[in-house]
PDB file of N, CA and C in Angstrom:
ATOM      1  N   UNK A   1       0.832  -1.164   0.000  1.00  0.00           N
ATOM      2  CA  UNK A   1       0.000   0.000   0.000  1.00  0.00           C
ATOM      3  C   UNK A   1       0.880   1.230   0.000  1.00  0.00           C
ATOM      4  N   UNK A   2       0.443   1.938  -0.924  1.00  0.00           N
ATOM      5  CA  UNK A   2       1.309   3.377  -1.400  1.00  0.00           C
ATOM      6  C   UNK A   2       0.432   4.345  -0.299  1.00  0.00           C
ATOM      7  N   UNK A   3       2.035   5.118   0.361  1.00  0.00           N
ATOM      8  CA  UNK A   3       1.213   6.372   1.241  1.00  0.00           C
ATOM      9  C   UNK A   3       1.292   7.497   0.563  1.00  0.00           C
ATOM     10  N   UNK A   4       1.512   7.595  -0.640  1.00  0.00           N
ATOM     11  CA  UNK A   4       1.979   9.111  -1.702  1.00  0.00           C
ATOM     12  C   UNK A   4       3.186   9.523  -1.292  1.00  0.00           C
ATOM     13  N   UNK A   5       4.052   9.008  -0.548  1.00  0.00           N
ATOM     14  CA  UNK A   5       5.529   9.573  -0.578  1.00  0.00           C
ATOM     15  C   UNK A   5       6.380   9.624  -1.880  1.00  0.00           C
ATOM     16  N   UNK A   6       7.407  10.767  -1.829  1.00  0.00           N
ATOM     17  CA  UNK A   6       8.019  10.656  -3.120  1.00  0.00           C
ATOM     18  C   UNK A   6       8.898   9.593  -2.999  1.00  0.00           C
ATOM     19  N   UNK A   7       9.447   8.802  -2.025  1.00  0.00           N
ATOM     20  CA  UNK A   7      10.510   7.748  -1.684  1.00  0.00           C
ATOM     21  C   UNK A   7       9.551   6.424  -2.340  1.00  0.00           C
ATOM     22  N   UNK A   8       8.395   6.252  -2.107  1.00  0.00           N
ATOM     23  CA  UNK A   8       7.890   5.088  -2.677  1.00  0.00           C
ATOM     24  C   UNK A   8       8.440   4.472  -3.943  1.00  0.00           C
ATOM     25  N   UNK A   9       7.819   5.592  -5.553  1.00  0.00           N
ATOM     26  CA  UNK A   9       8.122   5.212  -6.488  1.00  0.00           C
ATOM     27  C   UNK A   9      10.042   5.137  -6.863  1.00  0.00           C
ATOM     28  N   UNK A  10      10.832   6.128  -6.337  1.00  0.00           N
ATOM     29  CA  UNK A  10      11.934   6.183  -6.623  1.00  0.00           C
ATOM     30  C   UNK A  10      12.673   5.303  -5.965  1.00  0.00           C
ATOM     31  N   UNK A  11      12.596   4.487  -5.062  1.00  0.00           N
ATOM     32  CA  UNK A  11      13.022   3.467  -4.395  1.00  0.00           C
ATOM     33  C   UNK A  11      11.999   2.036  -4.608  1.00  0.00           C
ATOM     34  N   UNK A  12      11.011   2.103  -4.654  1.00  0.00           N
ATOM     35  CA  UNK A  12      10.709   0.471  -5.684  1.00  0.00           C
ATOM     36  C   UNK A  12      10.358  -0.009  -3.915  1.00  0.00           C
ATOM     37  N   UNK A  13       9.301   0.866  -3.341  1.00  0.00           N
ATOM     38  CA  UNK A  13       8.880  -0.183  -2.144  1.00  0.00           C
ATOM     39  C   UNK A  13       7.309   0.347  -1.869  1.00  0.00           C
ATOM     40  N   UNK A  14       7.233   0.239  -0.961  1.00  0.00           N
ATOM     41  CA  UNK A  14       5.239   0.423  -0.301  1.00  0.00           C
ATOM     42  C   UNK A  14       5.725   1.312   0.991  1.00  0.00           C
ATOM     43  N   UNK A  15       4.730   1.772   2.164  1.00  0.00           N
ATOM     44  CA  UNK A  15       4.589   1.939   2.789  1.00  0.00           C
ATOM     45  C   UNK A  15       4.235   0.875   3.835  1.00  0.00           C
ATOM     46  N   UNK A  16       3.299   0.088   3.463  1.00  0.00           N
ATOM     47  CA  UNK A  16       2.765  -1.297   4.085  1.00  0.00           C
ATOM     48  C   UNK A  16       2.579  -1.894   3.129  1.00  0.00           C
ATOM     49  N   UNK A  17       2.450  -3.349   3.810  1.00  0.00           N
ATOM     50  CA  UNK A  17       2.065  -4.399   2.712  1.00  0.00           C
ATOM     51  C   UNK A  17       1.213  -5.441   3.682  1.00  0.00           C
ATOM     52  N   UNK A  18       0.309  -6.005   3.510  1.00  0.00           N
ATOM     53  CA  UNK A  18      -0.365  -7.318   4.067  1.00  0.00           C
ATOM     54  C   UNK A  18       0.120  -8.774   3.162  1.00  0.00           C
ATOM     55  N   UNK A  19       0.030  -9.521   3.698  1.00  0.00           N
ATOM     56  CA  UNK A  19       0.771 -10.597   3.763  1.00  0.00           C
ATOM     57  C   UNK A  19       0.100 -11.839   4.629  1.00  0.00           C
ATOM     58  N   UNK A  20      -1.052 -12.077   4.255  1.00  0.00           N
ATOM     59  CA  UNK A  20      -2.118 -12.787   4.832  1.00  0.00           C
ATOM     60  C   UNK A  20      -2.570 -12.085   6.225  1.00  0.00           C
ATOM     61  N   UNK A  21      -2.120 -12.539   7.391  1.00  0.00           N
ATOM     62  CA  UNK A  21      -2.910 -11.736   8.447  1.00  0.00           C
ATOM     63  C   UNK A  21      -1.468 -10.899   8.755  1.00  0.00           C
ATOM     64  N   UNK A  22      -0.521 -10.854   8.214  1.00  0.00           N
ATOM     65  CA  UNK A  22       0.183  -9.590   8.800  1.00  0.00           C
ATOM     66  C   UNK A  22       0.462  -8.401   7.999  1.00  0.00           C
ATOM     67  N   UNK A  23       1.133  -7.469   8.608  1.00  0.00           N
ATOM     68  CA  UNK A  23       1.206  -6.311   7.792  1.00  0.00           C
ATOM     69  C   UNK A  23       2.383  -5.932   8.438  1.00  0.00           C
ATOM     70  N   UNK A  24       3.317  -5.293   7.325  1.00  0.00           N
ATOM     71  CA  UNK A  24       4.680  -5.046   7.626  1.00  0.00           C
ATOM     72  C   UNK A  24       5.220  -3.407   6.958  1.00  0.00           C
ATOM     73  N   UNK A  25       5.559  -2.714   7.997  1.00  0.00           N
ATOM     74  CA  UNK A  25       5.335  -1.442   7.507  1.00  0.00           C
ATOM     75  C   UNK A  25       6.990  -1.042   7.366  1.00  0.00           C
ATOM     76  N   UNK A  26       7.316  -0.332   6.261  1.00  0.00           N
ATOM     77  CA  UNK A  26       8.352   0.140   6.082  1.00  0.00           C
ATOM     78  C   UNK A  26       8.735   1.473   7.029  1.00  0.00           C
ATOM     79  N   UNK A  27      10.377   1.120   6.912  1.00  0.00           N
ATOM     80  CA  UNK A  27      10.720   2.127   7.821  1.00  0.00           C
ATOM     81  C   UNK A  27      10.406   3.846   7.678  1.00  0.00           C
ATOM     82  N   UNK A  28      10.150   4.396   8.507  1.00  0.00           N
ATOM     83  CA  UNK A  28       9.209   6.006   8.504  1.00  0.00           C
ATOM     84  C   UNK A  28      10.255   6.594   9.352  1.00  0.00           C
ATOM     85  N   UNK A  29       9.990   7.919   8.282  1.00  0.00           N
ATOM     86  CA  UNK A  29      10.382   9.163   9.038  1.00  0.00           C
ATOM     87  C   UNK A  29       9.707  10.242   8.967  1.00  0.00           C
ATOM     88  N   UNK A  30      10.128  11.070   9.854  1.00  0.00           N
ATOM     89  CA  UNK A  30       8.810  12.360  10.077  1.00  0.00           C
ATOM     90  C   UNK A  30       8.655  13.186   9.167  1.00  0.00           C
ATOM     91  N   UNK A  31       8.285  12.771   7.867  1.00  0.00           N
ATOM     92  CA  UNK A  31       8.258  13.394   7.118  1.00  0.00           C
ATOM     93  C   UNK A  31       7.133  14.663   7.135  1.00  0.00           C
ATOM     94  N   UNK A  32       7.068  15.646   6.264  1.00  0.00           N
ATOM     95  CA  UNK A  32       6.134  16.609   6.315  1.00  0.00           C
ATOM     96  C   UNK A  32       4.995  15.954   5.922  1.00  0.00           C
ATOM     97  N   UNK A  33       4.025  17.316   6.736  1.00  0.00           N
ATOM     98  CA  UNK A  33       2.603  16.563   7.322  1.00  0.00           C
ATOM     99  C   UNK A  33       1.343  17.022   5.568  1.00  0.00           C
ATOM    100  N   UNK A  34       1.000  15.957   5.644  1.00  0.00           N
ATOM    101  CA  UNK A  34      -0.426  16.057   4.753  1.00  0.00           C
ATOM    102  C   UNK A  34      -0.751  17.345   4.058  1.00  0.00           C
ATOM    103  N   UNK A  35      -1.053  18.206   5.188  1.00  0.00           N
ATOM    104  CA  UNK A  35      -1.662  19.680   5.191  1.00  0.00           C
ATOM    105  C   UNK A  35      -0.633  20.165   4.313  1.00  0.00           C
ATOM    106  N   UNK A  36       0.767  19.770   4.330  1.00  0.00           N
ATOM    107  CA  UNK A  36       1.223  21.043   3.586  1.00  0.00           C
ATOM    108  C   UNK A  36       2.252  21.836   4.864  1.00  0.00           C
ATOM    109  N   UNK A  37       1.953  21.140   6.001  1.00  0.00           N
ATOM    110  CA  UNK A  37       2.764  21.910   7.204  1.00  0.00           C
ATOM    111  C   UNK A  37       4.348  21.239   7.214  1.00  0.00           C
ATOM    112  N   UNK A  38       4.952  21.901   7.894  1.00  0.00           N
ATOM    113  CA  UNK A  38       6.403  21.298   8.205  1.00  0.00           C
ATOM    114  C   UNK A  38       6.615  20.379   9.684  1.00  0.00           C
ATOM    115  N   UNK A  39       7.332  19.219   9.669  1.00  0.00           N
ATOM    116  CA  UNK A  39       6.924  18.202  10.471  1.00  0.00           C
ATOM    117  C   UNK A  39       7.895  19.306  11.699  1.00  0.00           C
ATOM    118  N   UNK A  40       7.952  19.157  12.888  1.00  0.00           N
ATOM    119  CA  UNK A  40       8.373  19.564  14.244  1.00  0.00           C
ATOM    120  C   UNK A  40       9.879  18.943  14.228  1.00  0.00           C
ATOM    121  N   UNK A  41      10.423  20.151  15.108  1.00  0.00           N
ATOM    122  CA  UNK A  41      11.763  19.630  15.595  1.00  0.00           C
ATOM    123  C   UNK A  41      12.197  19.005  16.572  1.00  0.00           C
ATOM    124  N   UNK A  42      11.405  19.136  17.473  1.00  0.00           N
ATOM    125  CA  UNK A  42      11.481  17.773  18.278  1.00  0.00           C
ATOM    126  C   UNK A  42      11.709  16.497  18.548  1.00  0.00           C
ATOM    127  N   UNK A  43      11.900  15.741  19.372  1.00  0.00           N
ATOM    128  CA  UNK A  43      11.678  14.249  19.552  1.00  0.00           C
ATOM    129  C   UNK A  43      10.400  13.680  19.339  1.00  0.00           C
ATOM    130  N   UNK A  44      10.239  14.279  20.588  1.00  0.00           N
ATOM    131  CA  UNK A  44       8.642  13.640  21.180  1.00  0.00           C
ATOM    132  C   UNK A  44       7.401  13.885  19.457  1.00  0.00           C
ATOM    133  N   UNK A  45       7.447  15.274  18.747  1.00  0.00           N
ATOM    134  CA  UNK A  45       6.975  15.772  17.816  1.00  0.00           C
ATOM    135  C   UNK A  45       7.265  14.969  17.059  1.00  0.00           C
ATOM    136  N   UNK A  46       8.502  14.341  16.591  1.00  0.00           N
ATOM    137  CA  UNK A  46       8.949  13.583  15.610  1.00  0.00           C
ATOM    138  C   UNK A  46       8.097  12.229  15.679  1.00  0.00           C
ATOM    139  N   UNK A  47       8.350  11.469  17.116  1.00  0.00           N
ATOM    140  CA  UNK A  47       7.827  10.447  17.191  1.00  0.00           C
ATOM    141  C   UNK A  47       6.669  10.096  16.989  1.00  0.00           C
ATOM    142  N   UNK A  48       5.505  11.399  16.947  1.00  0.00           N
ATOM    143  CA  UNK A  48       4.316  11.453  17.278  1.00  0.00           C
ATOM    144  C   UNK A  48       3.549  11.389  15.372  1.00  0.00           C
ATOM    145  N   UNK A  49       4.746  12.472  14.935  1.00  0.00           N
ATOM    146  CA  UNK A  49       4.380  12.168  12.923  1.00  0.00           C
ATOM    147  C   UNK A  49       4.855  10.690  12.630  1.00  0.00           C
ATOM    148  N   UNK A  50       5.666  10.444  13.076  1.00  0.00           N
ATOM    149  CA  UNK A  50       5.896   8.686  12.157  1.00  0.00           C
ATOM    150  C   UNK A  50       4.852   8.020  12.292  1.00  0.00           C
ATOM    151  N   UNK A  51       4.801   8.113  13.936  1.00  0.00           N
ATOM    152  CA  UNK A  51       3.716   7.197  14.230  1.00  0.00           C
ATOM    153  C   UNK A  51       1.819   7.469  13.925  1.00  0.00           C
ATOM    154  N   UNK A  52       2.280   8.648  13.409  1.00  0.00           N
ATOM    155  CA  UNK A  52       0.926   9.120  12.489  1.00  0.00           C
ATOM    156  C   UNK A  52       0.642   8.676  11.386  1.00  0.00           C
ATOM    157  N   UNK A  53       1.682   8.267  10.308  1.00  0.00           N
ATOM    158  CA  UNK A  53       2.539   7.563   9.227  1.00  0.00           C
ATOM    159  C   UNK A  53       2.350   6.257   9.285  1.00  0.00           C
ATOM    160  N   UNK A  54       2.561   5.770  10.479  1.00  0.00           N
ATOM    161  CA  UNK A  54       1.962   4.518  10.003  1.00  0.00           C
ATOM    162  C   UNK A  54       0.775   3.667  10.402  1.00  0.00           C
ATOM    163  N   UNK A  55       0.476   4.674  11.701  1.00  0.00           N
ATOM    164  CA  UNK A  55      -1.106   4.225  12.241  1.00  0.00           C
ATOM    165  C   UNK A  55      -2.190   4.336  10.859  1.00  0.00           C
ATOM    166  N   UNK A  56      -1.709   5.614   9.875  1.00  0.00           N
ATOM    167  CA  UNK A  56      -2.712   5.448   8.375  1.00  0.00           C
ATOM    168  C   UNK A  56      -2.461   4.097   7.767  1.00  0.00           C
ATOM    169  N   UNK A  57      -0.647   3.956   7.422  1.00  0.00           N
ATOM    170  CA  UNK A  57      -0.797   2.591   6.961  1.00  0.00           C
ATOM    171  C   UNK A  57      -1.488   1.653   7.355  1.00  0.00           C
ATOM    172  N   UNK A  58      -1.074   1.111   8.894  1.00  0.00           N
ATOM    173  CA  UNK A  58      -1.810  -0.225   9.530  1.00  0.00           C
ATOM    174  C   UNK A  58      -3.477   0.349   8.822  1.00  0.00           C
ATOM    175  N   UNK A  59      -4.272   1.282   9.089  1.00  0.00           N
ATOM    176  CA  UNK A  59      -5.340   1.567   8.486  1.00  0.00           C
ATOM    177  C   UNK A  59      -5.925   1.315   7.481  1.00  0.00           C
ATOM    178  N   UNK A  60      -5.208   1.778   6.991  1.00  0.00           N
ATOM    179  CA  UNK A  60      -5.379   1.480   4.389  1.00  0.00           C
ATOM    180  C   UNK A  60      -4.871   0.097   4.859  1.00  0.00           C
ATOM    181  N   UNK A  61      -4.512  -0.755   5.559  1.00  0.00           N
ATOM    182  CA  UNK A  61      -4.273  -2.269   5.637  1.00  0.00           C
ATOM    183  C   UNK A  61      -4.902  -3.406   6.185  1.00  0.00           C
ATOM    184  N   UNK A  62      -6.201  -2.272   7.037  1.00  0.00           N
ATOM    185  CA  UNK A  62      -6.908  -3.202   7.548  1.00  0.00           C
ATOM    186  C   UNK A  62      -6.603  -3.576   9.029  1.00  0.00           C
ATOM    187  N   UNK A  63      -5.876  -3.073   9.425  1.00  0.00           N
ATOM    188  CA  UNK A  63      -5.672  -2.740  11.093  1.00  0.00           C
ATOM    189  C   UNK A  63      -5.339  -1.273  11.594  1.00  0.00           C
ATOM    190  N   UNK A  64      -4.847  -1.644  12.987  1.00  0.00           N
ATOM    191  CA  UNK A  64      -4.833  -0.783  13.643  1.00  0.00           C
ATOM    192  C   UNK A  64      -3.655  -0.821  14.615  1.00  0.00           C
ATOM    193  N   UNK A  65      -3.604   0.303  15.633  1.00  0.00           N
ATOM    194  CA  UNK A  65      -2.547   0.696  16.339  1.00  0.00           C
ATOM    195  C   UNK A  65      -2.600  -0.873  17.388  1.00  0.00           C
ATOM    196  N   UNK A  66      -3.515  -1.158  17.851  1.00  0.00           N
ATOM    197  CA  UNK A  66      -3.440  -2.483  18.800  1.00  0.00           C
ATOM    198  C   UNK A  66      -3.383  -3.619  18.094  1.00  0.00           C
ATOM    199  N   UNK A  67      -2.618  -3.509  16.650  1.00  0.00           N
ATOM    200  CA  UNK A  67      -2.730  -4.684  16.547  1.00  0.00           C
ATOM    201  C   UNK A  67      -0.564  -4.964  16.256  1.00  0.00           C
ATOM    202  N   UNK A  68      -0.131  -3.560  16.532  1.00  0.00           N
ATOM    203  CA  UNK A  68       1.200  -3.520  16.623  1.00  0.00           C
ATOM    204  C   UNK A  68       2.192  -4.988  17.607  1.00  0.00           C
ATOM    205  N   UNK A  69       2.925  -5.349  17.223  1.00  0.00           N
ATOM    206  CA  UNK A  69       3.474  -6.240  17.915  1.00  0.00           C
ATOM    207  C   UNK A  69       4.907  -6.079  18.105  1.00  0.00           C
ATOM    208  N   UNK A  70       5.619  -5.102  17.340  1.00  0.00           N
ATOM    209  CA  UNK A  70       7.123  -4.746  17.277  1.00  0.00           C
ATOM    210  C   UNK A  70       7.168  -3.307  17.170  1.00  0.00           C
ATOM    211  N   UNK A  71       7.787  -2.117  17.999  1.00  0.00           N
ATOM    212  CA  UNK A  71       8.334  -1.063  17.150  1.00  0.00           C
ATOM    213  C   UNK A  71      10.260  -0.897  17.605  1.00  0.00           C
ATOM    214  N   UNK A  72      10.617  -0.377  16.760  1.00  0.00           N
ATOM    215  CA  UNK A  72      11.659   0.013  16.827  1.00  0.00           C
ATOM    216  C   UNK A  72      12.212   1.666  16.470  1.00  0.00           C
ATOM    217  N   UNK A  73      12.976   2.048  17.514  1.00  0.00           N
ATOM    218  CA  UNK A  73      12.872   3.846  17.189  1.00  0.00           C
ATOM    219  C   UNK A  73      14.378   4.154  17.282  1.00  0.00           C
ATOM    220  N   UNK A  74      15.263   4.794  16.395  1.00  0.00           N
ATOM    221  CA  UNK A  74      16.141   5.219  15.863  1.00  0.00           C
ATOM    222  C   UNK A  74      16.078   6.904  16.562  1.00  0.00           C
ATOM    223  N   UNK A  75      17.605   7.119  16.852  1.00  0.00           N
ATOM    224  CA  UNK A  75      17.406   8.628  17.037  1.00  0.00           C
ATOM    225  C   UNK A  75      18.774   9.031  17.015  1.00  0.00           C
ATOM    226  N   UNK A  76      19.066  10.506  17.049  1.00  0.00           N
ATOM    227  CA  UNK A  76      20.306  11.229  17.101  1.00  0.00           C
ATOM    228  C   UNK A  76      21.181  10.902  18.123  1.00  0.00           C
ATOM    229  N   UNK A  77      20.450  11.060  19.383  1.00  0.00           N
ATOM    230  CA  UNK A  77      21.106  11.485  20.486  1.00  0.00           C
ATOM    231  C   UNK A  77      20.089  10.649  21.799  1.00  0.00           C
ATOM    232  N   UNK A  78      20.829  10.110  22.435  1.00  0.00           N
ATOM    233  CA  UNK A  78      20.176   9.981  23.877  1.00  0.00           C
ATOM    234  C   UNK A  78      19.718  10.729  24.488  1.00  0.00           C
ATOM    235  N   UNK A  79      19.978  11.907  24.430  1.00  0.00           N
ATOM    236  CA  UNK A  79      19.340  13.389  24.906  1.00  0.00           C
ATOM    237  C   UNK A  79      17.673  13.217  24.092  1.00  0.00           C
ATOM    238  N   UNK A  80      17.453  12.462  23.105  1.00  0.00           N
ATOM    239  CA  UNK A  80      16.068  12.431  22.715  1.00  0.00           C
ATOM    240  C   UNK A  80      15.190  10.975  23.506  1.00  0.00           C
ATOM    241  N   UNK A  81      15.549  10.973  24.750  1.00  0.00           N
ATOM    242  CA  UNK A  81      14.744   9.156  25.165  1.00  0.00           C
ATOM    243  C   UNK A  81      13.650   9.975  25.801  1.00  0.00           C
ATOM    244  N   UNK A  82      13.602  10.984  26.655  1.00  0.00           N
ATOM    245  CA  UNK A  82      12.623  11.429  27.140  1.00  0.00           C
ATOM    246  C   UNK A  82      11.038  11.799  26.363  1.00  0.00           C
ATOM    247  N   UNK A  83      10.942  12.487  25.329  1.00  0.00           N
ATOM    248  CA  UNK A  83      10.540  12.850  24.143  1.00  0.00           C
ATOM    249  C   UNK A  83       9.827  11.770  23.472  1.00  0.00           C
ATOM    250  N   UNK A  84      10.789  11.147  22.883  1.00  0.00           N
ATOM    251  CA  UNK A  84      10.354   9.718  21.980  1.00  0.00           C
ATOM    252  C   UNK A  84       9.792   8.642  23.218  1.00  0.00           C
ATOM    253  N   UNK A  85      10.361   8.292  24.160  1.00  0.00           N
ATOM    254  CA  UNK A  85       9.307   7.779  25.551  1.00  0.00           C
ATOM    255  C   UNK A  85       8.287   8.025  25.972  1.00  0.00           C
ATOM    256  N   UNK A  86       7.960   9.681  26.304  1.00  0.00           N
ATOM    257  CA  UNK A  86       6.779  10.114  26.315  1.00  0.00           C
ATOM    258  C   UNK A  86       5.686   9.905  24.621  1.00  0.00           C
ATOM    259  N   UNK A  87       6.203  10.190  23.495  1.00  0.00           N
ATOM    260  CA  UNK A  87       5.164   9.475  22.519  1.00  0.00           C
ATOM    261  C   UNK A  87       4.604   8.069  22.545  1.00  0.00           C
ATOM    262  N   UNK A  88       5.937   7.373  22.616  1.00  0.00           N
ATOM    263  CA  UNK A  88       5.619   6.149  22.231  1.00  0.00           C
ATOM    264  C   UNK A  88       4.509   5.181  23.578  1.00  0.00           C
ATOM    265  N   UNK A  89       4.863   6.148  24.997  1.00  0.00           N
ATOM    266  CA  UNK A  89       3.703   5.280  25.859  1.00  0.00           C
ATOM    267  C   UNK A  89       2.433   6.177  25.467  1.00  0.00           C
ATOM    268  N   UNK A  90       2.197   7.502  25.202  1.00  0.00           N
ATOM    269  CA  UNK A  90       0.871   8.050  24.763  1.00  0.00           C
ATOM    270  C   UNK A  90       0.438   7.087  23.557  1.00  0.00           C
ATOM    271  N   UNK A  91       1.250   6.898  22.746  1.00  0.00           N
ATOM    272  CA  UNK A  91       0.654   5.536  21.712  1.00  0.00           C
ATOM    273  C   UNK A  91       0.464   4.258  21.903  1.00  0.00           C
ATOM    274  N   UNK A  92       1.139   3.560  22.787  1.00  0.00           N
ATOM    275  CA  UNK A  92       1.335   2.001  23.004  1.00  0.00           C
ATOM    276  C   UNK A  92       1.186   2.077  24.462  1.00  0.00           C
ATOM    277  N   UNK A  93       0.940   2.535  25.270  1.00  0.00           N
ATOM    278  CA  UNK A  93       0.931   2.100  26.503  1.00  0.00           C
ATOM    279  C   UNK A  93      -0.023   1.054  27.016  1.00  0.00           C
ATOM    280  N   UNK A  94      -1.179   1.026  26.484  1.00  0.00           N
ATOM    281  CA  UNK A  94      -2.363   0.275  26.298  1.00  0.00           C
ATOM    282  C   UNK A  94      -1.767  -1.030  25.513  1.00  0.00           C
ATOM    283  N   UNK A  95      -1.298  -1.462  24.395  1.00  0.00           N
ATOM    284  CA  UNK A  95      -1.114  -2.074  23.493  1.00  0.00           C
ATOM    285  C   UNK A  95      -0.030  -2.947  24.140  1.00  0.00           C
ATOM    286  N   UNK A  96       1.056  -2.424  24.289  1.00  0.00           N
ATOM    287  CA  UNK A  96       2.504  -3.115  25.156  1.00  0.00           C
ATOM    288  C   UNK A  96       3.374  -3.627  23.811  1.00  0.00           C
ATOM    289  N   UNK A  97       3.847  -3.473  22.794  1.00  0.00           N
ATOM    290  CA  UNK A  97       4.663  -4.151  21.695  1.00  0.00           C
ATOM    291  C   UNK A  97       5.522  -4.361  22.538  1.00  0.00           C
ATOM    292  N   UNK A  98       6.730  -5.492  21.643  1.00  0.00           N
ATOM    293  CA  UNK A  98       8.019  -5.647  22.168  1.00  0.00           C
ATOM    294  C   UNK A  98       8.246  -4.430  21.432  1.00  0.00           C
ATOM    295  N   UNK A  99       9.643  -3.799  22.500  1.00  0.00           N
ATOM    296  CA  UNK A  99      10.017  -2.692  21.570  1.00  0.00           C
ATOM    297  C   UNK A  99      11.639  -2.300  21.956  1.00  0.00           C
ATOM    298  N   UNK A 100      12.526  -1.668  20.706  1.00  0.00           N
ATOM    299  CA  UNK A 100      13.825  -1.311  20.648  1.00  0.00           C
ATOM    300  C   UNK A 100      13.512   0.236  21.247  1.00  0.00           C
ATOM    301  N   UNK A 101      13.469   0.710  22.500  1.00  0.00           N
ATOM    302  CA  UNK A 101      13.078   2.598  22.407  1.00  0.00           C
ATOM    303  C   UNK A 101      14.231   3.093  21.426  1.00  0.00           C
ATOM    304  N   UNK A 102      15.853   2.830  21.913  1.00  0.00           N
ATOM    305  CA  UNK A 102      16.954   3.604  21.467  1.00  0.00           C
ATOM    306  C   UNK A 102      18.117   2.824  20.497  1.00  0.00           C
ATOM    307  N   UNK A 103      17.887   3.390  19.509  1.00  0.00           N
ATOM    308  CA  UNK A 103      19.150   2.718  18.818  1.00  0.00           C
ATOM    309  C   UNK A 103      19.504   4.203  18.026  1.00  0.00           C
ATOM    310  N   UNK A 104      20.899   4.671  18.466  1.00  0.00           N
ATOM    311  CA  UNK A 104      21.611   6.127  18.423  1.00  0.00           C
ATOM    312  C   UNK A 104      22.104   5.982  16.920  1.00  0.00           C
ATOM    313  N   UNK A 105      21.477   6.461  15.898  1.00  0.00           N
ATOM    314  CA  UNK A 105      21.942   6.111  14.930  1.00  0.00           C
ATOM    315  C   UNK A 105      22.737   7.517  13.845  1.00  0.00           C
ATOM    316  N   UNK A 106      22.833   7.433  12.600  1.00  0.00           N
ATOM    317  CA  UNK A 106      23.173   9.027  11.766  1.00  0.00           C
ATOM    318  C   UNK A 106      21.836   8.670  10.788  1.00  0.00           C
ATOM    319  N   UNK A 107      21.011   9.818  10.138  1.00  0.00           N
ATOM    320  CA  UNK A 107      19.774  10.111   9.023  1.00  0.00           C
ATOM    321  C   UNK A 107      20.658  10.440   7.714  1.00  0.00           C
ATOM    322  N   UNK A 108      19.484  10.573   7.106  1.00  0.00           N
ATOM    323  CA  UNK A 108      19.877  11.658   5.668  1.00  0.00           C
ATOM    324  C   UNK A 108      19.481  12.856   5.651  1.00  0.00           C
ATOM    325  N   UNK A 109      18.702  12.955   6.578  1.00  0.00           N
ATOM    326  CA  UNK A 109      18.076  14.907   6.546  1.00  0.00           C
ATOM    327  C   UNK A 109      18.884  15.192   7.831  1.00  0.00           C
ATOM    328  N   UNK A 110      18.765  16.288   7.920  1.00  0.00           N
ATOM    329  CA  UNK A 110      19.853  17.065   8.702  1.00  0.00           C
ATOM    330  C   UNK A 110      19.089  17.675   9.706  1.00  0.00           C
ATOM    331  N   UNK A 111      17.538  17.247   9.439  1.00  0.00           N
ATOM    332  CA  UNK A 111      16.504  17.925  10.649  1.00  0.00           C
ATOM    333  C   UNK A 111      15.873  16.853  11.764  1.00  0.00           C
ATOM    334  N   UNK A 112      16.150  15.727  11.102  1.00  0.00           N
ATOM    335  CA  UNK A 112      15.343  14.419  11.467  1.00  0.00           C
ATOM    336  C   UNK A 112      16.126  14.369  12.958  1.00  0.00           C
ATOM    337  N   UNK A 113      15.517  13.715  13.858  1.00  0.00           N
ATOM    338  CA  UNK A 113      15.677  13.743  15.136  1.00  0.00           C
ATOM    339  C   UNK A 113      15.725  12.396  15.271  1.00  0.00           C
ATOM    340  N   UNK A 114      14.231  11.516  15.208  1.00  0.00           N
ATOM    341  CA  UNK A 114      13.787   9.747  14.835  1.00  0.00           C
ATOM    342  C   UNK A 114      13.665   9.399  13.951  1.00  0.00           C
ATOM    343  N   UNK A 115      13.378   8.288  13.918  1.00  0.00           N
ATOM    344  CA  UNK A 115      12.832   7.483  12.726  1.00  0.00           C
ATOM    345  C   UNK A 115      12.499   6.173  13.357  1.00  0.00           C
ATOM    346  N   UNK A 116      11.488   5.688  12.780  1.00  0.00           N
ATOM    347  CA  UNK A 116      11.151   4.259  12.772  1.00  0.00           C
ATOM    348  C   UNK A 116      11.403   3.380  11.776  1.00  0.00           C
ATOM    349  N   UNK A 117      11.925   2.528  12.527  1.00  0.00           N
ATOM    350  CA  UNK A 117      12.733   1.335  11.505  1.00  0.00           C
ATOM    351  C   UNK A 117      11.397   0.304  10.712  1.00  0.00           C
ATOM    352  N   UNK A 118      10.183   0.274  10.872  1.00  0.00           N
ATOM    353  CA  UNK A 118       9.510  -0.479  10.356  1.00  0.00           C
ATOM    354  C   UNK A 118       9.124  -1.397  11.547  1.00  0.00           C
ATOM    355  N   UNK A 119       7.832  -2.183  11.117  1.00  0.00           N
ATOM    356  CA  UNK A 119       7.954  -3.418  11.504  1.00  0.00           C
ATOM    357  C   UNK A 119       6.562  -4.453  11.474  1.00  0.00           C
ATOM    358  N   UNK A 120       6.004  -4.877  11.978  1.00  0.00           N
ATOM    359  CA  UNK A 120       4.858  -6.375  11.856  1.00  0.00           C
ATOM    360  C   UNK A 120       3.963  -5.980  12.704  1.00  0.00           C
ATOM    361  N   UNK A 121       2.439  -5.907  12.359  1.00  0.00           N
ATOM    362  CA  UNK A 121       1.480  -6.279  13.323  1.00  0.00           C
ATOM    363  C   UNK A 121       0.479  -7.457  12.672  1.00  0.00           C
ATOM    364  N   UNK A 122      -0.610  -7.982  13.552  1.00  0.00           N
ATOM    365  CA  UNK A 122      -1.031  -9.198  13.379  1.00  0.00           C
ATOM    366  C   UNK A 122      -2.390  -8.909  13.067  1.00  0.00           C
ATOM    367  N   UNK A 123      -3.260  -9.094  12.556  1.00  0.00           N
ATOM    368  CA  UNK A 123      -4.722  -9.138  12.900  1.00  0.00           C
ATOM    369  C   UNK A 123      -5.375 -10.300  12.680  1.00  0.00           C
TER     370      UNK A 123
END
């Protein structure tokens, strides 16, 4: 399932895909928002657009946020766990995935703070 990103067609992938009862979402970043707005500089902000990103996917796929079973979250700096912690329990706290919070990594944009590495939910 195509989310209209320009990375889709020029890289030869989906956003999500189903795969009998699962769905496997490619890795997201906070990219700019729908509206036309510019995504936040933040952590917590960052974490909160991916995971906006792909709660549509799981959606156009036929699930949903509780049906998450893995996330994994990428970031600059350890100085961002507070931020991306506070999103990710406002999103999953209910739900419980196994989850990677910190893996300190380098981006390609020079604004990006997180990213989500992708991953599987079940329905």
């Amino acid at each position: 399932m195509e989310s209209g990103s320009d990375w889709e067609p020029r890289v030869g992938h989906s956003r999500a895909i189903r795969a009998g009862t699962h769905v496997f979402v490619s890795g997201t970043a906070p990219n700019s928002r729908t509206d036309g707005g510019d995504f936040p500089d933040d952590a917590y902000g960052q974490t909160i657009r991916c995971f906006e990103i792909i709660i549509k996917a799981l959606e156009d796929a036929g699930a949903d946020r509780t049906h998450v079973v893995r996330t994994r979250i990428y970031t600059l700096s350890t100085a961002d766990i507070p931020g991306l912690s506070k999103a990710h329990a406002e999103l999953f706290a209910d739900v419980g995935p196994a989850s990677t919070i910190l893996i300190v990594a380098g981006f390609d944009h020079p604004r990006w703070r997180v990213r989500d590495r992708g991953g599987s939910s079940h329905t």
